[in-house]
Protein backbone atom coordinates (compact mmCIF):
# COMPACT_ATOMS: atom_id res chain seq x y z
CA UNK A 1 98.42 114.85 85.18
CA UNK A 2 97.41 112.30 87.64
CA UNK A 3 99.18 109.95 89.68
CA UNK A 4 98.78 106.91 88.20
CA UNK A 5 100.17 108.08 84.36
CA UNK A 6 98.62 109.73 81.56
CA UNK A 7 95.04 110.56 81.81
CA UNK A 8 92.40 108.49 80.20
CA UNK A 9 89.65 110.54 78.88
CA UNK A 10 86.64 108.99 78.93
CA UNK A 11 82.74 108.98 77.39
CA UNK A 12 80.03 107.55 78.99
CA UNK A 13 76.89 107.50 75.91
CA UNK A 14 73.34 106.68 76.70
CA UNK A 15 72.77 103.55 76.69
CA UNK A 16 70.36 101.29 76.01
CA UNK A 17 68.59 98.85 78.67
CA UNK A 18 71.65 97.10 81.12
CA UNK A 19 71.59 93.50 81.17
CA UNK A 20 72.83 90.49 82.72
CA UNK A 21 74.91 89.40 85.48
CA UNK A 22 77.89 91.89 87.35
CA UNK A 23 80.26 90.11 89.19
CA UNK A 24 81.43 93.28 90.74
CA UNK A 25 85.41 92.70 92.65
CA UNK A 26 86.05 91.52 96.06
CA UNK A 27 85.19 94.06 99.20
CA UNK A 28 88.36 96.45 99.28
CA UNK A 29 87.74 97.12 102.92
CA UNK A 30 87.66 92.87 104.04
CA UNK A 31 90.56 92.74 101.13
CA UNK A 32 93.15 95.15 102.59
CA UNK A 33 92.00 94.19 106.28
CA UNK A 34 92.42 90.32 105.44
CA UNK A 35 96.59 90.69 104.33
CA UNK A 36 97.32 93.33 107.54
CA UNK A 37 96.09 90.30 109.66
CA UNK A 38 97.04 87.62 107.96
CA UNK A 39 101.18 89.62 107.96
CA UNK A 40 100.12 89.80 112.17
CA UNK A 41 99.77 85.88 112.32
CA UNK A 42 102.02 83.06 112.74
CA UNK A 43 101.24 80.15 110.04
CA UNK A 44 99.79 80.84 106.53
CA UNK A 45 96.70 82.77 106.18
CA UNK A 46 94.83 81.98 102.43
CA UNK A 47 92.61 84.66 100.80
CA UNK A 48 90.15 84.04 98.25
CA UNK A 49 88.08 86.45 96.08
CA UNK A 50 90.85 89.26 96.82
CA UNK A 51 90.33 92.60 95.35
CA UNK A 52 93.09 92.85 92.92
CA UNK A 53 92.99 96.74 92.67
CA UNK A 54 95.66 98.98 93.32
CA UNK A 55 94.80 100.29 96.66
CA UNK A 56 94.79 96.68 97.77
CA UNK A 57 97.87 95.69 95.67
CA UNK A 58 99.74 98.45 97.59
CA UNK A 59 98.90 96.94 100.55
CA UNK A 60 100.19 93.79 99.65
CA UNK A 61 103.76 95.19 98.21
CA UNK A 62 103.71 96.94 101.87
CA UNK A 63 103.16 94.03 103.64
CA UNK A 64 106.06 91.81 101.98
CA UNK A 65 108.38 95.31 103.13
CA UNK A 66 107.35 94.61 106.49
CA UNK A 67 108.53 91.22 106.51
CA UNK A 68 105.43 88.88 105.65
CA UNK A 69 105.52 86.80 102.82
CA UNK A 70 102.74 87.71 100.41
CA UNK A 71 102.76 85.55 97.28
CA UNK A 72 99.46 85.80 94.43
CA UNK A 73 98.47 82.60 93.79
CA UNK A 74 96.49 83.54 90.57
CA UNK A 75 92.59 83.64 90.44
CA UNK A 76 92.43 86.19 93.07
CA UNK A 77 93.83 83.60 95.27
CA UNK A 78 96.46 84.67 97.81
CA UNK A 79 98.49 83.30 100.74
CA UNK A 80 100.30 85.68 103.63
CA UNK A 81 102.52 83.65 105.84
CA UNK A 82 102.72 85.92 109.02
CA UNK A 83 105.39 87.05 111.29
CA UNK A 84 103.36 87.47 113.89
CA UNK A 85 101.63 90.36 116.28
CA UNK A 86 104.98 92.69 117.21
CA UNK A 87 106.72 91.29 114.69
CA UNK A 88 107.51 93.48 111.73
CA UNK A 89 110.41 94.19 110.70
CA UNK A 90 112.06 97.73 109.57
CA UNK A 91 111.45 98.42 105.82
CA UNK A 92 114.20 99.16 103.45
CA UNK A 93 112.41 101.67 101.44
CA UNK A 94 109.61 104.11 101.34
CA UNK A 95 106.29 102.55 101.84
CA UNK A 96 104.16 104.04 98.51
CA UNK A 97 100.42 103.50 99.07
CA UNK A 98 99.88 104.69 95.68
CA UNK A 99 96.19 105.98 96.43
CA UNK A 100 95.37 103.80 99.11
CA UNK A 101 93.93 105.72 102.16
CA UNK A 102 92.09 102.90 103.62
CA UNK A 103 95.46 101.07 103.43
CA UNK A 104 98.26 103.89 104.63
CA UNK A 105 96.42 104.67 107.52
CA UNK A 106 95.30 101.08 108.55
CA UNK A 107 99.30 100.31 108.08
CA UNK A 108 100.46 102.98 109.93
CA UNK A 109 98.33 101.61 113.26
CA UNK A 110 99.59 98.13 112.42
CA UNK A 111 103.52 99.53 112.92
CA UNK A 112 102.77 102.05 115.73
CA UNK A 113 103.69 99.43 118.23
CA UNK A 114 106.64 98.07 117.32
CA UNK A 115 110.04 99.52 117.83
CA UNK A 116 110.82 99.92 114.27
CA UNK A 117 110.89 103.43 111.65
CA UNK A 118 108.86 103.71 108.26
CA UNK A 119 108.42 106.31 105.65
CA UNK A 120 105.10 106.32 104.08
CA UNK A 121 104.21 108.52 100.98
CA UNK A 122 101.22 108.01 98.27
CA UNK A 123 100.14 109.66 94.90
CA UNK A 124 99.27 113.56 94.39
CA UNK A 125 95.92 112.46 95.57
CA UNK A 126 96.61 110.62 99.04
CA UNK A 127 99.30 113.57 99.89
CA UNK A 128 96.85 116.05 100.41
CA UNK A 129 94.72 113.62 102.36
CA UNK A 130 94.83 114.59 106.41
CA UNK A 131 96.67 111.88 108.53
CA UNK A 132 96.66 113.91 111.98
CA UNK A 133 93.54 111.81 112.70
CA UNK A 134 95.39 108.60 112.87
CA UNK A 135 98.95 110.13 114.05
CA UNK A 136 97.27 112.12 116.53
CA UNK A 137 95.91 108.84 118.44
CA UNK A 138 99.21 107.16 117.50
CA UNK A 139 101.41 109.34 119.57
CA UNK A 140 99.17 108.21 122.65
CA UNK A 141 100.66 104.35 122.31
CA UNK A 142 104.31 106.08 122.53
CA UNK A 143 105.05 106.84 118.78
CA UNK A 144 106.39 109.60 117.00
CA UNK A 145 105.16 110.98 113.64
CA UNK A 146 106.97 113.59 111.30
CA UNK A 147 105.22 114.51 108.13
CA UNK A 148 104.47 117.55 105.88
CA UNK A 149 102.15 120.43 107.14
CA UNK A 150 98.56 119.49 108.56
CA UNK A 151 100.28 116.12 108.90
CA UNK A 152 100.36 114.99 105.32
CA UNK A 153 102.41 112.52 103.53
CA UNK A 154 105.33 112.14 103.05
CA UNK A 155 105.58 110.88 106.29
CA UNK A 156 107.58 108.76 108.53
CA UNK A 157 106.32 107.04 111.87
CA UNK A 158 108.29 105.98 114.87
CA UNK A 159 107.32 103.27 116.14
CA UNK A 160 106.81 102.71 120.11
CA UNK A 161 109.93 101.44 122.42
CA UNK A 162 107.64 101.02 125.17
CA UNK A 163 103.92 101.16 123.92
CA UNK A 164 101.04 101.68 125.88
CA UNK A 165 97.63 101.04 125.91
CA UNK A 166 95.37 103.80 125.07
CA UNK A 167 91.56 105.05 125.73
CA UNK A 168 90.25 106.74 122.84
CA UNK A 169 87.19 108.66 121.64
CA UNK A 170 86.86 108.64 118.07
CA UNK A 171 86.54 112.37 117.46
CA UNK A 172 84.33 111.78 114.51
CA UNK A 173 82.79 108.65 112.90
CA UNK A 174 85.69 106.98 110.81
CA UNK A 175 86.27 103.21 110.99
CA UNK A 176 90.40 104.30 109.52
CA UNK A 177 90.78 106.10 112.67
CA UNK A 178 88.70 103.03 115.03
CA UNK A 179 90.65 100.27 113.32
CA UNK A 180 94.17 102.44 113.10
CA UNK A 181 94.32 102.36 117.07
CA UNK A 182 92.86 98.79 117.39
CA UNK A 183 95.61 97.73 115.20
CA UNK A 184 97.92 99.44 117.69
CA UNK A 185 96.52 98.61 120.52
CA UNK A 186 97.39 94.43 119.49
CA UNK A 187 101.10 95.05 120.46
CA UNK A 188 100.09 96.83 123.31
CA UNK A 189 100.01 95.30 127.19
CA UNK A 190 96.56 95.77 129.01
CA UNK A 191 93.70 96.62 127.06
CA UNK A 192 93.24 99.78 124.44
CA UNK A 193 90.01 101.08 124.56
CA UNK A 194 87.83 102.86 121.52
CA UNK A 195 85.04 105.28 122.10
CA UNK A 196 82.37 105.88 119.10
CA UNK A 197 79.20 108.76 119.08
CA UNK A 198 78.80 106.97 115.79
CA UNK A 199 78.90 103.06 114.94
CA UNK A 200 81.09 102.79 111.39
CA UNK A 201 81.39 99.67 109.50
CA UNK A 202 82.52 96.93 111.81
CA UNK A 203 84.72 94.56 109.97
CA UNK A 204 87.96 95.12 112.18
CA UNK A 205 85.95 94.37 114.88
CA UNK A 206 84.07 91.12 113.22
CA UNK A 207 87.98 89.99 111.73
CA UNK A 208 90.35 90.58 114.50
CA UNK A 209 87.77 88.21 116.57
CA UNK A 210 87.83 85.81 113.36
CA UNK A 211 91.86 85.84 113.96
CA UNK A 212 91.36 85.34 117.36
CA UNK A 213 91.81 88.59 119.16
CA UNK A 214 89.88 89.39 122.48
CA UNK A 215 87.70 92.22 121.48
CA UNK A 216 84.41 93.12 123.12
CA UNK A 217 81.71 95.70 122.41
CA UNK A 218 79.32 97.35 124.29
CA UNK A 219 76.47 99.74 123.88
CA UNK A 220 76.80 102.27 126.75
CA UNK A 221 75.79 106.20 127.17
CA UNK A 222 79.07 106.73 126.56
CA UNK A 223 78.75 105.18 122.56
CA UNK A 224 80.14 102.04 121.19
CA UNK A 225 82.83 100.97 122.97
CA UNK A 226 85.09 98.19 121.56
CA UNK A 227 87.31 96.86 124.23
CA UNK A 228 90.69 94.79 122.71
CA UNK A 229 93.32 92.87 124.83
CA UNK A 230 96.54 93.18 123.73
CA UNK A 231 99.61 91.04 122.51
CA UNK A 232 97.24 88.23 121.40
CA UNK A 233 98.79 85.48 119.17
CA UNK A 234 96.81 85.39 116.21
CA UNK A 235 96.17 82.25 114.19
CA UNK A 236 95.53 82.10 110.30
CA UNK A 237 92.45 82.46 108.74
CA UNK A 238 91.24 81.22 105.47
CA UNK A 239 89.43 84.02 103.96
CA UNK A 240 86.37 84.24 101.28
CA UNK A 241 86.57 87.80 100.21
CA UNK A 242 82.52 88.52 100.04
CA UNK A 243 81.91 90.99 96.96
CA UNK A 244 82.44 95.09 97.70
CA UNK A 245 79.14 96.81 98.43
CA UNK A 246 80.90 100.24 97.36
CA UNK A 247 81.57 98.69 93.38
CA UNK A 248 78.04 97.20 94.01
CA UNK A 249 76.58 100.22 93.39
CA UNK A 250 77.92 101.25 90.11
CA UNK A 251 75.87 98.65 88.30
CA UNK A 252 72.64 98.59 90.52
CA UNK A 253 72.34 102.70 89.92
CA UNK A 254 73.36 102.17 86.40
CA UNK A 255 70.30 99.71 85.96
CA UNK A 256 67.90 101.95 88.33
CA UNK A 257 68.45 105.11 85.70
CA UNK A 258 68.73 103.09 82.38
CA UNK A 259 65.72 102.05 80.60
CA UNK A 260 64.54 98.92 80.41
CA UNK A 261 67.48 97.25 82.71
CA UNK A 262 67.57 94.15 84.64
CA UNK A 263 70.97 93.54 86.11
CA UNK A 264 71.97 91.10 88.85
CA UNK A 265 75.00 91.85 91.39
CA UNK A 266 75.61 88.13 93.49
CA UNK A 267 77.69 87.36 96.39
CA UNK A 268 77.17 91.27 97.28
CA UNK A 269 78.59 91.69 101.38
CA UNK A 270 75.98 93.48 103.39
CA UNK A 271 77.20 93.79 106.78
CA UNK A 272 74.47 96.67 108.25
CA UNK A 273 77.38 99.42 108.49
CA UNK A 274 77.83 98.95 104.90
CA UNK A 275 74.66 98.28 103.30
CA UNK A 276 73.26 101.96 103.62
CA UNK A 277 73.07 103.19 100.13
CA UNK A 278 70.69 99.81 99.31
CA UNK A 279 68.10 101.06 102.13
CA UNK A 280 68.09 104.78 101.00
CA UNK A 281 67.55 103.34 97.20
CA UNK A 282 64.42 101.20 98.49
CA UNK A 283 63.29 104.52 100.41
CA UNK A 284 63.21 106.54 97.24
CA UNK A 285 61.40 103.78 95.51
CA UNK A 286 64.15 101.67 93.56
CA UNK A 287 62.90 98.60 92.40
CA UNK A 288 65.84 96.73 94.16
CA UNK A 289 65.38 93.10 95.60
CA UNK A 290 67.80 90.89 97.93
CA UNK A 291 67.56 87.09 96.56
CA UNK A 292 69.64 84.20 98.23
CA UNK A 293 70.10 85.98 101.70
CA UNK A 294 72.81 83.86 103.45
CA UNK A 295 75.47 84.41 106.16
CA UNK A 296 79.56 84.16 105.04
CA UNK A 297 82.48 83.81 107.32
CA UNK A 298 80.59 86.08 109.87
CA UNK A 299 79.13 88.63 107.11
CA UNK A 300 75.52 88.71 105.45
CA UNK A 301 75.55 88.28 101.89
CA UNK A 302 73.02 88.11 99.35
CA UNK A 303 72.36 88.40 95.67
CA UNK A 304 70.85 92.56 94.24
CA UNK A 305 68.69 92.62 91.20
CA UNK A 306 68.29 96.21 90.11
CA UNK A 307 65.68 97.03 87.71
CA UNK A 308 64.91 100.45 85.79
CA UNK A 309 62.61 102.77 88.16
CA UNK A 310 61.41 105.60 86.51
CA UNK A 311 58.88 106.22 89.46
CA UNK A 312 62.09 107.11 92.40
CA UNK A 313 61.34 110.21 94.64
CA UNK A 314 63.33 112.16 96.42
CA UNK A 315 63.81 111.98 100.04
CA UNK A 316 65.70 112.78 103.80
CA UNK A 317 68.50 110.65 103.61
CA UNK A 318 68.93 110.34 107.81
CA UNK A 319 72.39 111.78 108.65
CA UNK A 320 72.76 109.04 110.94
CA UNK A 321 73.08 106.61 108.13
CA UNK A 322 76.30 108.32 106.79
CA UNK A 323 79.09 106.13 108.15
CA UNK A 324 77.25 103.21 106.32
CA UNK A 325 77.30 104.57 102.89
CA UNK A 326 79.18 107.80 102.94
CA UNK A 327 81.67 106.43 100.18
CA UNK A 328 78.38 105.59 97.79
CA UNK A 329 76.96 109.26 97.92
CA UNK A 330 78.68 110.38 94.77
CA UNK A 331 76.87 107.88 92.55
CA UNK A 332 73.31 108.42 94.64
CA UNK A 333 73.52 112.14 93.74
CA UNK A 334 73.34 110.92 90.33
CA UNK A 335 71.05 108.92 90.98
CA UNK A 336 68.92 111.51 92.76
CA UNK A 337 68.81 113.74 89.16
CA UNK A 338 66.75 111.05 87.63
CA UNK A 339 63.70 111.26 90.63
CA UNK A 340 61.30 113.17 91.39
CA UNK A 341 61.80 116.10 94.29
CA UNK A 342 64.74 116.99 96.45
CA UNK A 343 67.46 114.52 97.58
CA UNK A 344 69.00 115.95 100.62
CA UNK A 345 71.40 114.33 102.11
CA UNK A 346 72.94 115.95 105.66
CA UNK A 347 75.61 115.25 107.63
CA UNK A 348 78.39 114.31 105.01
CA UNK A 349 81.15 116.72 105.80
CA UNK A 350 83.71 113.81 105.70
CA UNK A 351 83.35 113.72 101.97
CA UNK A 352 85.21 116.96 101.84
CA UNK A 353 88.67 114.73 103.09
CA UNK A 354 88.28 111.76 100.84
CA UNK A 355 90.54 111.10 97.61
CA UNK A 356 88.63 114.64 96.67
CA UNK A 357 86.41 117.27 98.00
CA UNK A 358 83.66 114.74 96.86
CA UNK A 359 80.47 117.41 97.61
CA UNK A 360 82.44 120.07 95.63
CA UNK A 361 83.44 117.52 92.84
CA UNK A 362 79.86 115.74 92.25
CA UNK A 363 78.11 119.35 92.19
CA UNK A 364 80.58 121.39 89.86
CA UNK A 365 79.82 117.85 87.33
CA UNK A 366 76.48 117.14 87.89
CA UNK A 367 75.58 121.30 87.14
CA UNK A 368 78.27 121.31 84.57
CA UNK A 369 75.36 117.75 83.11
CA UNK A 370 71.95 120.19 83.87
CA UNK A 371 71.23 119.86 87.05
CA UNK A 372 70.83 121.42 89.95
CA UNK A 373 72.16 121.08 93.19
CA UNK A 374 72.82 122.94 96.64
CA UNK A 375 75.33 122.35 99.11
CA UNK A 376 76.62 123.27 102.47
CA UNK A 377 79.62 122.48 104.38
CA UNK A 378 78.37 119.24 105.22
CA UNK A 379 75.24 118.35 103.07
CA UNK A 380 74.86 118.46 99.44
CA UNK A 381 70.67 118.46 97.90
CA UNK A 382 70.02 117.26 94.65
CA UNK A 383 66.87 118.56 93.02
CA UNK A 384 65.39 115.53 90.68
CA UNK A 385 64.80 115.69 86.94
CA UNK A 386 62.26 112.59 87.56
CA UNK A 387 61.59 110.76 84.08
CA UNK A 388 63.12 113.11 81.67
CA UNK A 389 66.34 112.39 83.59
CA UNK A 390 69.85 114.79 83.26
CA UNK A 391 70.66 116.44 80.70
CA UNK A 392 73.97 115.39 80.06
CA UNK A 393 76.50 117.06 77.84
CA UNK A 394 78.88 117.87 80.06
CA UNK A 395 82.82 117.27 80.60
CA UNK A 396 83.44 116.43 84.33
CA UNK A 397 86.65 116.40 86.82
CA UNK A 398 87.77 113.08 88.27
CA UNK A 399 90.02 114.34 90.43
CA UNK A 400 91.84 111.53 90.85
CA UNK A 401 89.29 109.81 92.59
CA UNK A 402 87.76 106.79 91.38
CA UNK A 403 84.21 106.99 92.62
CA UNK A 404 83.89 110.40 91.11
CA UNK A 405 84.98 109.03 87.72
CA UNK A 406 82.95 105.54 88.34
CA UNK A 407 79.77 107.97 88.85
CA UNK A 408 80.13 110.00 86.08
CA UNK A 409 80.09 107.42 83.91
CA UNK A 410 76.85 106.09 85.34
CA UNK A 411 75.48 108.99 85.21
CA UNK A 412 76.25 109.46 81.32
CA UNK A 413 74.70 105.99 80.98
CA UNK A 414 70.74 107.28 82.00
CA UNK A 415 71.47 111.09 80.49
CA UNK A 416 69.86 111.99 77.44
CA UNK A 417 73.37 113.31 76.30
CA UNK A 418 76.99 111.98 76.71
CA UNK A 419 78.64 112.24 80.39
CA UNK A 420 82.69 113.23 79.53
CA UNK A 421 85.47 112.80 82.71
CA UNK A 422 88.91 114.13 82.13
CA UNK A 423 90.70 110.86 83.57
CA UNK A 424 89.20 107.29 84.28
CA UNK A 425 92.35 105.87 85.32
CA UNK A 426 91.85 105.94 89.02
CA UNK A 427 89.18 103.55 88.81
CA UNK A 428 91.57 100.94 88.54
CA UNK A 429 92.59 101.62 92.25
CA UNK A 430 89.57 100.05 93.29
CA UNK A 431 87.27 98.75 90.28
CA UNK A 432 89.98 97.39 87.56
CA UNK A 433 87.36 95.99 85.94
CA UNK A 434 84.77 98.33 86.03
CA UNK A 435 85.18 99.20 81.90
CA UNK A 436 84.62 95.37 80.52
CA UNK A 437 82.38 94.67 83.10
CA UNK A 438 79.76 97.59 81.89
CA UNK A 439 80.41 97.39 78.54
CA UNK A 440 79.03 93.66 78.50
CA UNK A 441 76.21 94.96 80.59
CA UNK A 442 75.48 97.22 77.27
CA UNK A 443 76.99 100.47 78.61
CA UNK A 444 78.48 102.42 75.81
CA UNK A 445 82.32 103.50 77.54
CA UNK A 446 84.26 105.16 74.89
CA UNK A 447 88.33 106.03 75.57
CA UNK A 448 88.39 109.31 73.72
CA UNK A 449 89.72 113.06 73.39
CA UNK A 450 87.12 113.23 71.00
């Protein structure tokens, strides 16, 4: 069973060439980001182009039990009047982040500071996610955190009497954990100080600045350090949501592997320390193209047109170029079966702790479809099929998560035979949309236990 409900088989056929415009969702990172600052302000913040996926939904129900008032104005329009940095009050009930990590632990940095108790708790999939990366820095500020073994949800968090600010090094490269103890550090005196080896995508940095936070950054020896004064009054924002890179990539692989496709992907956000699955495609020879280049509220933004390339190669995908795509390697190892040559791809161990073991998950489906693939601890290698493509034929395991599912069916759109999943339902966590939005594109998505 998965957490959402009844599972939704799905099939994924071979399809014929992709077509036409996707007008993929809001960014989910920008989206839950935009109502935790706009609940940390004083006046009305408005939102437009919100992702209206459950993760982000959750985020919004979590909000209004904090106190803000969060009210959907239709259209993916929103409006969060504030209550200002410090200001949250206690919730009544259990905070459920459905499968929201992004959200839960972004949430739980938000409270830390304030003198006030909360219980959080998720689906089947978010309890087994860690959360002693984000308590673990939270303690520093003054608060307490009681959870289930390993530090897993349930879990409730005590916020700080008497919080502190806090110098922290990032002990690996996760923008949660970086924005977590910003989001702290606000209702914190002084200044809180965070310490990365690794830069990871910088939109906490770029929005609490936009809200009107003190926040520096420099480039020392030491890494990136990002420098926040605290107990800033924040002032509302109007938002435009730029469209999510991540649910960008569904359609521009889909058209890479799919013969005769031509798809174009506007308004598509590519801040740098998101935008590294689009630079690996061009590497391996994906006839991909940025039209309309233009700057939005702060972020770059331009327009992708993906067209079928049956002439991709394999390559070295730098490990340093992780923390900018390491929620899009699922769908590049499927896009790596259709190339010629190895697709290696190092230093990913952090997709072992997402929604799924997400090396373990893409290589158990993508064998299970014909191909072949090796993988470490922390490094998966595809070996590329080139123009004959995958296989296919195979029946593959979500596992609740919804780029696993989202990739599979990709995949099953290039293969010569049908790609199965067990449950497409999580997509709707982050992609609600994903199923019309294909199918009109001239995928062939089938709900089946056929």
């Amino acid at each position: 069973m998965s957490g959402h409900g009844t599972p939704i088989p799905m099939t994924s056929r071979p399809a014929g060439p992709l077509n036409g415009t996707a007008d993929v969702p809001g960014d989910k990172s920008i989206s839950h980001r935009s109502l935790i600052l706009g609940a940390l302000t004083v006046g009305e913040t408005r939102i437009s182009g919100l992702l209206e996926g459950e993760d982000v939904l959750d985020t919004a129900r979590a909000m209004r039990a904090f106190g803000a008032e969060v009210t959907d104005l239709g259209g993916g329009d929103w409006s969060v009047h504030g209550v200002g940095v410090g200001g949250f009050a206690e919730p009544e009930t259990v905070i459920d982040c459905g499968n929201a990590g992004t959200g839960v632990r972004l949430i739980m940095g938000a409270m830390a500071t304030s003198p006030i108790t909360a219980t959080f708790t998720g689906d089947a999939s978010l309890c087994k996610r860690p959360m002693g990366r984000i308590t673990d820095p939270l303690t520093l500020f003054g608060a307490q955190a009681v959870g289930r073994s390993g530090g897993r949800l349930p879990l409730t968090m005590v916020g700080a009497e008497a919080p502190v600010p806090v110098r922290y090094v990032t002990p690996m490269p996760s923008a949660q954990v970086k924005s977590a103890v910003l989001l702290a550090g606000l209702n914190a005196p002084g200044q809180t100080v965070v310490i990365e080896q690794e830069a990871t995508r910088d939109h906490s940095e770029r929005m609490l600045r936009g809200f009107g936070a003190e926040l520096t950054v420099d480039e020392t020896e030491e890494g990136r350090v990002i420098t926040l004064t605290g107990q800033p009054e924040l002032m509302p924002q109007d938002i435009v949501v730029p469209r999510d890179p991540s649910s960008a990539a569904f359609p521009v692989c889909a058209a890479l592997i799919t013969e005769g496709s031509d798809v174009l992907v506007p308004n598509i956000g590519l801040n740098p320390t998101r935008a590294g699955l689009f630079t690996t495609l061009i590497e391996m020879g994906a006839d991909l193209t940025y039209e309309n280049e233009r700057e939005t509220g702060g972020e770059p933004v331009a327009d992708l047109r993906a067209k079928f390339s049956p002439a991709m190669t394999g390559i070295e995908v730098p490990p340093d170029r992780a923390p900018s795509m390491i929620d899009e390697y699922p769908v590049l190892s499927v896009v790596a079966c259709f190339a010629e040559g190895v697709t290696h791809m190092p230093g990913i161990k952090e997709l072992r702790v997402k929604e799924s073991d997400r090396i373990d998950a893409m290589a158990q489906g993508l064998r299970a479809c014909g191909a072949t693939v090796d993988e470490t601890e922390d490094s998966m290698s595809v070996h590329g099929l080139g123009q004959k493509g995958l296989p296919g034929g195979g029946t593959c395991q979500a596992h609740l998560d919804h780029r696993i599912a989202m990739s599979f069916m990709v995949a099953g759109m290039g293969a010569q035979k049908p790609v199965k999943i067990d449950d497409a339902g999580p997509i709707a966590t982050s992609f609600p949309i994903f199923e019309p939005l294909m199918t009109r594109l001239g995928a062939q998505l089938v709900r089946s236990n056929a």
